[in-house]
Protein backbone atom coordinates (compact mmCIF):
# COMPACT_ATOMS: atom_id res chain seq x y z
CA UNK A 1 113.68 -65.96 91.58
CA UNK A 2 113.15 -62.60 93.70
CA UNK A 3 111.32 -65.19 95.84
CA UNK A 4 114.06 -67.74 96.90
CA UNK A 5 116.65 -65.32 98.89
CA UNK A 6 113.69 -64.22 101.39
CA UNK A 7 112.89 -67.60 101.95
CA UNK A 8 116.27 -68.92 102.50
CA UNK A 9 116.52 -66.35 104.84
CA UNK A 10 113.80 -67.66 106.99
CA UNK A 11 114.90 -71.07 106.93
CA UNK A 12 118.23 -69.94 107.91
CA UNK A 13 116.59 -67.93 110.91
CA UNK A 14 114.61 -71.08 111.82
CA UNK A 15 117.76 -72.90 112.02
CA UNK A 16 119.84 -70.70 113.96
CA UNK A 17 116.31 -70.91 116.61
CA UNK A 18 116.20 -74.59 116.48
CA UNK A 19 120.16 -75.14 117.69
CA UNK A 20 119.79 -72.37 119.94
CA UNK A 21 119.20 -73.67 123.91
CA UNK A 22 116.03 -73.09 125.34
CA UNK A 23 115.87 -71.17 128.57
CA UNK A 24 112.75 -73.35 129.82
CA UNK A 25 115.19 -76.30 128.86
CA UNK A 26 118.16 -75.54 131.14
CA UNK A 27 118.78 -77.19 134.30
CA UNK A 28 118.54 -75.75 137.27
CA UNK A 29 119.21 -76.38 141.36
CA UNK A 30 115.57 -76.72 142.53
CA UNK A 31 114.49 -74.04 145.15
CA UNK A 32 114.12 -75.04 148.68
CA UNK A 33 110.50 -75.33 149.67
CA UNK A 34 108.87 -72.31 151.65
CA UNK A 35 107.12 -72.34 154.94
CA UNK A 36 103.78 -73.50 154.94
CA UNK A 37 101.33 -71.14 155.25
CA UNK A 38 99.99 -73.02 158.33
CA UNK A 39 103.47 -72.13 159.64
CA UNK A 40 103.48 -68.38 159.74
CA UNK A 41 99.86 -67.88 160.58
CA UNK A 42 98.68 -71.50 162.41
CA UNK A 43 94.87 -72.25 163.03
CA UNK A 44 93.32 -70.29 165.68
CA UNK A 45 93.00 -73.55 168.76
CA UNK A 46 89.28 -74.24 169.23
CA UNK A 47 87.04 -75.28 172.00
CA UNK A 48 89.25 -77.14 174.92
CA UNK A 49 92.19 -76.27 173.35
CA UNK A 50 91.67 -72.76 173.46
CA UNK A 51 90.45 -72.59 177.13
CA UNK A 52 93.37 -74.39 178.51
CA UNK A 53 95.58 -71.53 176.84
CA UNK A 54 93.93 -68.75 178.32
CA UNK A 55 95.00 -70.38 181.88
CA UNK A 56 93.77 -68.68 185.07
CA UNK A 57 91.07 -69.44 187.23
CA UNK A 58 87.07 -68.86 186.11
CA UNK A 59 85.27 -68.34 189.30
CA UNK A 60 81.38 -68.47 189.92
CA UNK A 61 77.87 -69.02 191.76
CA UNK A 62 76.22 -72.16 190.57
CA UNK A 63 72.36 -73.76 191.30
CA UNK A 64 72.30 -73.87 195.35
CA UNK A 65 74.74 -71.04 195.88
CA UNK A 66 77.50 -73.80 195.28
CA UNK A 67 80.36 -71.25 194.82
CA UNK A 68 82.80 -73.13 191.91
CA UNK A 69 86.19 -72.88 190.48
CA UNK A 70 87.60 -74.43 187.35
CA UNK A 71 91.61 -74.06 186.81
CA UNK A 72 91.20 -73.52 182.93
CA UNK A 73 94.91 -75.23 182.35
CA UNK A 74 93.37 -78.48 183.18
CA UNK A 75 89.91 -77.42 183.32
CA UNK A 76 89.26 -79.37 186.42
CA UNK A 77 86.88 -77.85 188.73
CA UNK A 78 86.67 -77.44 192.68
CA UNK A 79 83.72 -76.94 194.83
CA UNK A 80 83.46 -75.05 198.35
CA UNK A 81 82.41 -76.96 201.19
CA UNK A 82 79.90 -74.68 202.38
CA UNK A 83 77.24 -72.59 201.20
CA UNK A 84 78.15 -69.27 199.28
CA UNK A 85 75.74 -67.63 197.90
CA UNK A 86 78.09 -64.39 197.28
CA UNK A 87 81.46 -64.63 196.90
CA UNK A 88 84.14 -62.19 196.18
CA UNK A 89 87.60 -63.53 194.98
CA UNK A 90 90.91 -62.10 195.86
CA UNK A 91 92.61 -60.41 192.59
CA UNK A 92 95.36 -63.47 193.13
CA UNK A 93 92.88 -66.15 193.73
CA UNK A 94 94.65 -66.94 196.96
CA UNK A 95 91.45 -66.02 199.28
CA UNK A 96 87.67 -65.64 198.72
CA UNK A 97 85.28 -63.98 200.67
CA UNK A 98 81.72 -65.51 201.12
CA UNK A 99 78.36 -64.95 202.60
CA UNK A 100 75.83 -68.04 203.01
CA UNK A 101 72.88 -64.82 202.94
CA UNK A 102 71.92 -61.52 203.47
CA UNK A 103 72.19 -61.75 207.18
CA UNK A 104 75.06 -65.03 207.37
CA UNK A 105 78.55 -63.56 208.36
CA UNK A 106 81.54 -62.98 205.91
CA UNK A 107 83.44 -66.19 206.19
CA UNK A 108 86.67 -66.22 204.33
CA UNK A 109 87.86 -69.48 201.80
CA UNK A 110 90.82 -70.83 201.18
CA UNK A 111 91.20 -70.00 197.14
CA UNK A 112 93.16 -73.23 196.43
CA UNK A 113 91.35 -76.24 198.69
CA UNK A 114 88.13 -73.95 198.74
CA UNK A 115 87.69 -74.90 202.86
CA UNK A 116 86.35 -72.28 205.35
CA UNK A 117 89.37 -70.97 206.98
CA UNK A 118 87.53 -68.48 209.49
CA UNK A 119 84.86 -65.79 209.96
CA UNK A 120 85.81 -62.28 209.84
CA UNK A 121 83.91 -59.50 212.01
CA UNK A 122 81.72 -57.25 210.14
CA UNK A 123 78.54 -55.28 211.34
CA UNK A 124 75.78 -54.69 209.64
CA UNK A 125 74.62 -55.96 206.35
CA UNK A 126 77.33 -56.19 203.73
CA UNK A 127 76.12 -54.98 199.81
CA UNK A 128 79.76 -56.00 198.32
CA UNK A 129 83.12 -56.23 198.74
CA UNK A 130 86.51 -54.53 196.00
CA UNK A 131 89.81 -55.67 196.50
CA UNK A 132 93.03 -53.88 196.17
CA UNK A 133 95.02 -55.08 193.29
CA UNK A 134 97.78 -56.79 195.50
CA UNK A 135 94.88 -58.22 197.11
CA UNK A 136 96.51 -57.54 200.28
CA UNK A 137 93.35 -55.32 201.43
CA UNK A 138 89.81 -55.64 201.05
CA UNK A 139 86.87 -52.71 201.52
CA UNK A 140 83.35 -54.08 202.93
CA UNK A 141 80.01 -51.60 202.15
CA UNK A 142 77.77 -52.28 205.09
CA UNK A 143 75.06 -50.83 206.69
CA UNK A 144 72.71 -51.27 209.99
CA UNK A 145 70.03 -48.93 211.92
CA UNK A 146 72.58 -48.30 214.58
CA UNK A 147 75.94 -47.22 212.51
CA UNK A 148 74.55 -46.51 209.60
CA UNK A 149 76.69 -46.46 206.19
CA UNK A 150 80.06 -47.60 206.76
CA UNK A 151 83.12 -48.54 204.44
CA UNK A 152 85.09 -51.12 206.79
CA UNK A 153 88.90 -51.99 205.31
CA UNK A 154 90.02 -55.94 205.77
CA UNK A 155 93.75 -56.55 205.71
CA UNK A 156 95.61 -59.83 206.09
CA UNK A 157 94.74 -62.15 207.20
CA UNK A 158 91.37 -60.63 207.16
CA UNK A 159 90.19 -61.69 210.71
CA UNK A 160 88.72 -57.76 211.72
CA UNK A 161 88.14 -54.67 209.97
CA UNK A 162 88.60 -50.90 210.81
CA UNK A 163 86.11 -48.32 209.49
CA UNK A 164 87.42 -45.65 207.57
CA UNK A 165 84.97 -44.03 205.89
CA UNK A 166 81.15 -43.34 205.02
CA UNK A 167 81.16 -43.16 201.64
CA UNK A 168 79.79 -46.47 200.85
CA UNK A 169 79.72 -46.82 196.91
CA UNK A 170 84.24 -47.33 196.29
CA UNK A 171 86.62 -49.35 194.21
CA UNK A 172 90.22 -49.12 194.16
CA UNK A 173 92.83 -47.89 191.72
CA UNK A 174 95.49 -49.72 189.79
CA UNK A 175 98.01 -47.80 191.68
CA UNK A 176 95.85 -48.33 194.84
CA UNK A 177 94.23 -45.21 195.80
CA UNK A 178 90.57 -45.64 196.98
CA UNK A 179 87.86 -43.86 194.78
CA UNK A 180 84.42 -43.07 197.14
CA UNK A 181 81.39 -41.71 196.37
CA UNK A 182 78.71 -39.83 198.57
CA UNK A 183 76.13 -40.24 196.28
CA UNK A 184 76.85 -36.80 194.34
CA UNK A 185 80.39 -36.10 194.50
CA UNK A 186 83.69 -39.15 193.59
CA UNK A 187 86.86 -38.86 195.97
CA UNK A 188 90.05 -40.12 195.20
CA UNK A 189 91.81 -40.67 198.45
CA UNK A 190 89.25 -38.17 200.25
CA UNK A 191 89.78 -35.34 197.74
CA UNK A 192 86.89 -34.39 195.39
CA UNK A 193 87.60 -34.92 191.70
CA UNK A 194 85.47 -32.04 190.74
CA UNK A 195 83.19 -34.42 187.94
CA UNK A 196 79.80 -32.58 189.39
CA UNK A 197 79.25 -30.95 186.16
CA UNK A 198 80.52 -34.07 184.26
CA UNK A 199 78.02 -35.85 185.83
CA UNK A 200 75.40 -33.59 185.78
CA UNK A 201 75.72 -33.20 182.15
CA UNK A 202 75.57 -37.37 181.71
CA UNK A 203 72.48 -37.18 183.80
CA UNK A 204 70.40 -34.67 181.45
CA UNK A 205 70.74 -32.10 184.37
CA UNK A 206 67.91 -33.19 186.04
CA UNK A 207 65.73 -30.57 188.45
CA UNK A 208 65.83 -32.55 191.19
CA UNK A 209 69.69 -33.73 190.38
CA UNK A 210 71.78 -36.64 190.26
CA UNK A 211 72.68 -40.13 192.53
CA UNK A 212 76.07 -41.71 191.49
CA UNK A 213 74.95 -45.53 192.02
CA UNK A 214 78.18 -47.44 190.77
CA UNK A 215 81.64 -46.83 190.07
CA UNK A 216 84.97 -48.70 189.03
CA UNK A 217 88.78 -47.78 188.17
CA UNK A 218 90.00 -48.16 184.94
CA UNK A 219 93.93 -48.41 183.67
CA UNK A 220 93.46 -44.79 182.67
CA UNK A 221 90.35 -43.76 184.58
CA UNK A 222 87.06 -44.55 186.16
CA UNK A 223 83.69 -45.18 185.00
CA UNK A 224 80.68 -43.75 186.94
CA UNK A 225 77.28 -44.54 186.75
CA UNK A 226 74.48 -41.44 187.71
CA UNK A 227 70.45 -41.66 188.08
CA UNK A 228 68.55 -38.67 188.75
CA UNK A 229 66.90 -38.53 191.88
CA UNK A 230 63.31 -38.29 190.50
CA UNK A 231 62.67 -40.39 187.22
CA UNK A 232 59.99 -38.68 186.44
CA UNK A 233 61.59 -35.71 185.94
CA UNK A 234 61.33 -34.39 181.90
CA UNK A 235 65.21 -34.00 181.60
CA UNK A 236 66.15 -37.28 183.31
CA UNK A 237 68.27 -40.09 181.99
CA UNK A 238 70.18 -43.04 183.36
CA UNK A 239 73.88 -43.12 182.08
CA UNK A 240 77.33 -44.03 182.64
CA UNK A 241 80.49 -41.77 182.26
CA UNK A 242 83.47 -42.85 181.51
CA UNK A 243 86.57 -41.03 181.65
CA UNK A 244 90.16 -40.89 180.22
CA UNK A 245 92.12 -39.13 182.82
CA UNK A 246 95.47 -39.50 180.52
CA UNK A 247 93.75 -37.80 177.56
CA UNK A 248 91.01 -35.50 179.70
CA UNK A 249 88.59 -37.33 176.95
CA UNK A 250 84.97 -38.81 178.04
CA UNK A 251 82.22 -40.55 176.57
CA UNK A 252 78.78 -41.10 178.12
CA UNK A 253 76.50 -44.10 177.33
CA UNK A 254 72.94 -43.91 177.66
CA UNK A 255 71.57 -47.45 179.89
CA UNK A 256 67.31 -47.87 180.37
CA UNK A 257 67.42 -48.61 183.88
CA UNK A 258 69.21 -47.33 186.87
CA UNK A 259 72.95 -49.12 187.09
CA UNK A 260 74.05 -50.96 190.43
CA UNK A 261 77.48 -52.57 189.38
CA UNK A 262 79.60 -52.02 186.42
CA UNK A 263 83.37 -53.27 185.61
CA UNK A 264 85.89 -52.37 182.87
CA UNK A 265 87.92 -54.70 180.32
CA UNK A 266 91.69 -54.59 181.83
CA UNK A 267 93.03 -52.77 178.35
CA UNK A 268 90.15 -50.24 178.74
CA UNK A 269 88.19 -51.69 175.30
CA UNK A 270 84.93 -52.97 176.85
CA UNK A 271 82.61 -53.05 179.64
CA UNK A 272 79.31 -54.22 181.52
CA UNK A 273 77.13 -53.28 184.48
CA UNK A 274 74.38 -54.43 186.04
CA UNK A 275 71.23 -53.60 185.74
CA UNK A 276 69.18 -56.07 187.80
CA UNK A 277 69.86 -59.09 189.24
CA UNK A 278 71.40 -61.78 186.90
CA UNK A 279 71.13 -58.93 184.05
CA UNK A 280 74.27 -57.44 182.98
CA UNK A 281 74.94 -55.31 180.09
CA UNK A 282 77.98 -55.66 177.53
CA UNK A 283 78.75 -52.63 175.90
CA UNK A 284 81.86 -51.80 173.55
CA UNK A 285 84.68 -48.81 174.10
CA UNK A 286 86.37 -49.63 170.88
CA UNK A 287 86.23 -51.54 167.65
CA UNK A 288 86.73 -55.47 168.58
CA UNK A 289 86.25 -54.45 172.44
CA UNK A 290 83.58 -57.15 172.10
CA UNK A 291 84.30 -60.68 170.57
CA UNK A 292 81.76 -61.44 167.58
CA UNK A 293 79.23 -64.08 168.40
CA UNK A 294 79.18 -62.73 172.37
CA UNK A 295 75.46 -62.70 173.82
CA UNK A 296 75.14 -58.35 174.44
CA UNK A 297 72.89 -59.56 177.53
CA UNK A 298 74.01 -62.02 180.04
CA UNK A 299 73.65 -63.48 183.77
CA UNK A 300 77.69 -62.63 184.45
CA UNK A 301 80.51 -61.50 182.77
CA UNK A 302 84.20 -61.70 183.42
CA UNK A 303 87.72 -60.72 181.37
CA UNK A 304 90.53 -62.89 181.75
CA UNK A 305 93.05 -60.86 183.70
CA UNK A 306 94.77 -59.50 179.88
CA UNK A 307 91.62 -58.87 178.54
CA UNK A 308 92.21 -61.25 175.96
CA UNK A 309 89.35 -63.99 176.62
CA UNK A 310 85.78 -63.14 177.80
CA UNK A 311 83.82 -65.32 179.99
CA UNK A 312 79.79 -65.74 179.66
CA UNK A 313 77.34 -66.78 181.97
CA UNK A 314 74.67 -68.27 180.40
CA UNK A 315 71.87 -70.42 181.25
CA UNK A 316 73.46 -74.12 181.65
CA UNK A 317 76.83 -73.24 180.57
CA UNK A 318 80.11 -70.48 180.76
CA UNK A 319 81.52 -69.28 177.61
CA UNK A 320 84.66 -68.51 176.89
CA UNK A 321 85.67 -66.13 173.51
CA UNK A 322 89.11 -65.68 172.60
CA UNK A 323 88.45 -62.17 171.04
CA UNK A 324 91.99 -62.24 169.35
CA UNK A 325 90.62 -65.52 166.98
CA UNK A 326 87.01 -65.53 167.41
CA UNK A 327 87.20 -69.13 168.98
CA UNK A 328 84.72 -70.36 171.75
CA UNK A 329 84.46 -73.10 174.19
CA UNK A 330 81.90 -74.21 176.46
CA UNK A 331 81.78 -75.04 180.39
CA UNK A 332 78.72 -76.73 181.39
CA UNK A 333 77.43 -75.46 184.67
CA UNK A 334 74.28 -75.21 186.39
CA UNK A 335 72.80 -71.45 186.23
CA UNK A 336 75.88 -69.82 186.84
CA UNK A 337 76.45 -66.08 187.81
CA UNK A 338 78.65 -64.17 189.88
CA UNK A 339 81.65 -64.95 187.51
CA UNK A 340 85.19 -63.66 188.00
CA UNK A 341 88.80 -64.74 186.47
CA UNK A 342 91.98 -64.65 188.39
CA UNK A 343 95.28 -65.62 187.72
């Protein structure tokens, strides 16, 4: 009988568990529903979708220097009535300036019907055209056997220019300052920045020395691009400088070929230049400076005016990348280049 009171003991314990409620049992006010995820973090918009987002204006040069415009909102295009086959846009959109040809004068366009409003009076051939940011002024490179090298400034309404200076390769500042370049030295407003070293140094401190052939402003700098004068020369290499002038830091890129354009991202994480005709260079500042899938050789490139999107010029189309998502969409055009984004 030492058996029994242990086992009635049990019993009694399963008993007691039995009548007792169970918590999975008891009922309870059901919780509200969360957010779905697709709430908090919704699919990144694709094709279409994501062009009409990015807004602005895409800008460029298509088969028969038909010079093109597409308001990415609607993604309806406009054509210029007249033959462009160089065009620089106004940093607002508002007015373009266009050459038919080497030798054709600088008309200027109308940025919103695209008709020829007048011709402005420059001498000499023209190699480019920078704007201000305000795009209130506009500096002209040009050249001829009589004047020579020439920088002549446009204002509103951009009917005649003024020369004010001989320092042909410039670009303007965010601030607008202009930033010149003799060939060896870079100015900022006519004073010498003092980067001969810097650039000396990015050009392998060639014998026979350097040529600054491009240059651009930055939001915190500028970017030049050297070649030494002889390329033969054993210490000589093509590069491009760019520098933080907040944070006195610099880093110099190595390119194969001398460098005749080159233009910086607007938030300072990316940039291209130009190596030949129709054969630009994308190069990254910073990790995700350049969207994944984006061709690292192109005809044209162009930022959207945040930085966000990047336009491509590629054979029969323009590309847009949202570098924020990864997302793409397509344009078709006919051999475009020459591409620039406005507002």
């Amino acid at each position: 009988m030492r058996i029994a009171v242990p086992l009635i003991t049990v019993l009694g314990a399963l008993v007691v568990l039995v009548a007792a409620p169970s918590r999975s049992n008891v009922t309870r006010p059901a919780a509200a529903p969360g957010p779905h995820p697709a709430d908090i973090h919704p699919p990144p918009l694709q094709g279409r979708d994501m062009m009409q987002q990015a807004g602005g204006v895409v800008w460029w040069i298509g088969r028969g220097c038909q010079l093109e415009r597409v308001t990415m909102s609607t993604l309806s295009a406009r054509y210029a009535q007249l033959r462009a086959c160089r065009a620089w846009p106004s940093p607002d959109g508002a007015a373009v300036l266009a050459q038919g040809g080497p030798r054709a004068p600088i008309v200027l366009i109308d940025g919103l019907t695209m008709r020829k409003l007048q011709r402005t009076e420059l001498r000499g051939r023209v190699e480019g055209v920078t704007w201000t940011t305000d795009s209130q002024y506009a500096a002209a490179c040009t050249s001829d056997r009589r004047h020579g090298i020439r920088v002549e400034l446009l204002a509103a309404p951009f009917r005649r220019a003024a020369t004010v200076g001989y320092h042909c390769t410039s670009a303007f500042t965010p601030a607008g300052a202009t930033l010149t370049s003799d060939g060896h030295a870079v100015y900022e407003s006519g004073s010498s920045l003092r980067l001969g070293r810097a650039l000396e140094i990015a050009a392998g401190r060639p014998r026979h020395g350097y040529l600054v052939t491009a240059l651009t402003a930055t939001s915190s700098g500028l970017a030049v691009a050297v070649a030494p004068v002889d390329p033969n020369d054993p210490n000589a290499q093509f590069a491009i400088l760019v520098l933080n002038r907040e944070t006195g830091s610099s880093s110099t890129f190595r390119t194969n070929l001398r460098t005749s354009h080159l233009a910086v991202a607007p938030d300072g994480s990316a940039f291209w230049y130009e190596q030949a005709p129709g054969h630009e260079v994308l190069q990254s500042l910073r990790p995700g400076g350049v969207p994944a899938g984006a061709p690292p050789i192109a005809a044209s490139y162009a930022w959207s005016p945040t930085g966000r999107y990047l336009a491509v010029a590629l054979q029969d189309e323009v590309k847009v990348f949202d570098r924020r998502t990864g997302a793409t969409g397509s344009i078709a055009a006919m051999d475009p280049r020459s591409l620039t984004w406005t507002p």
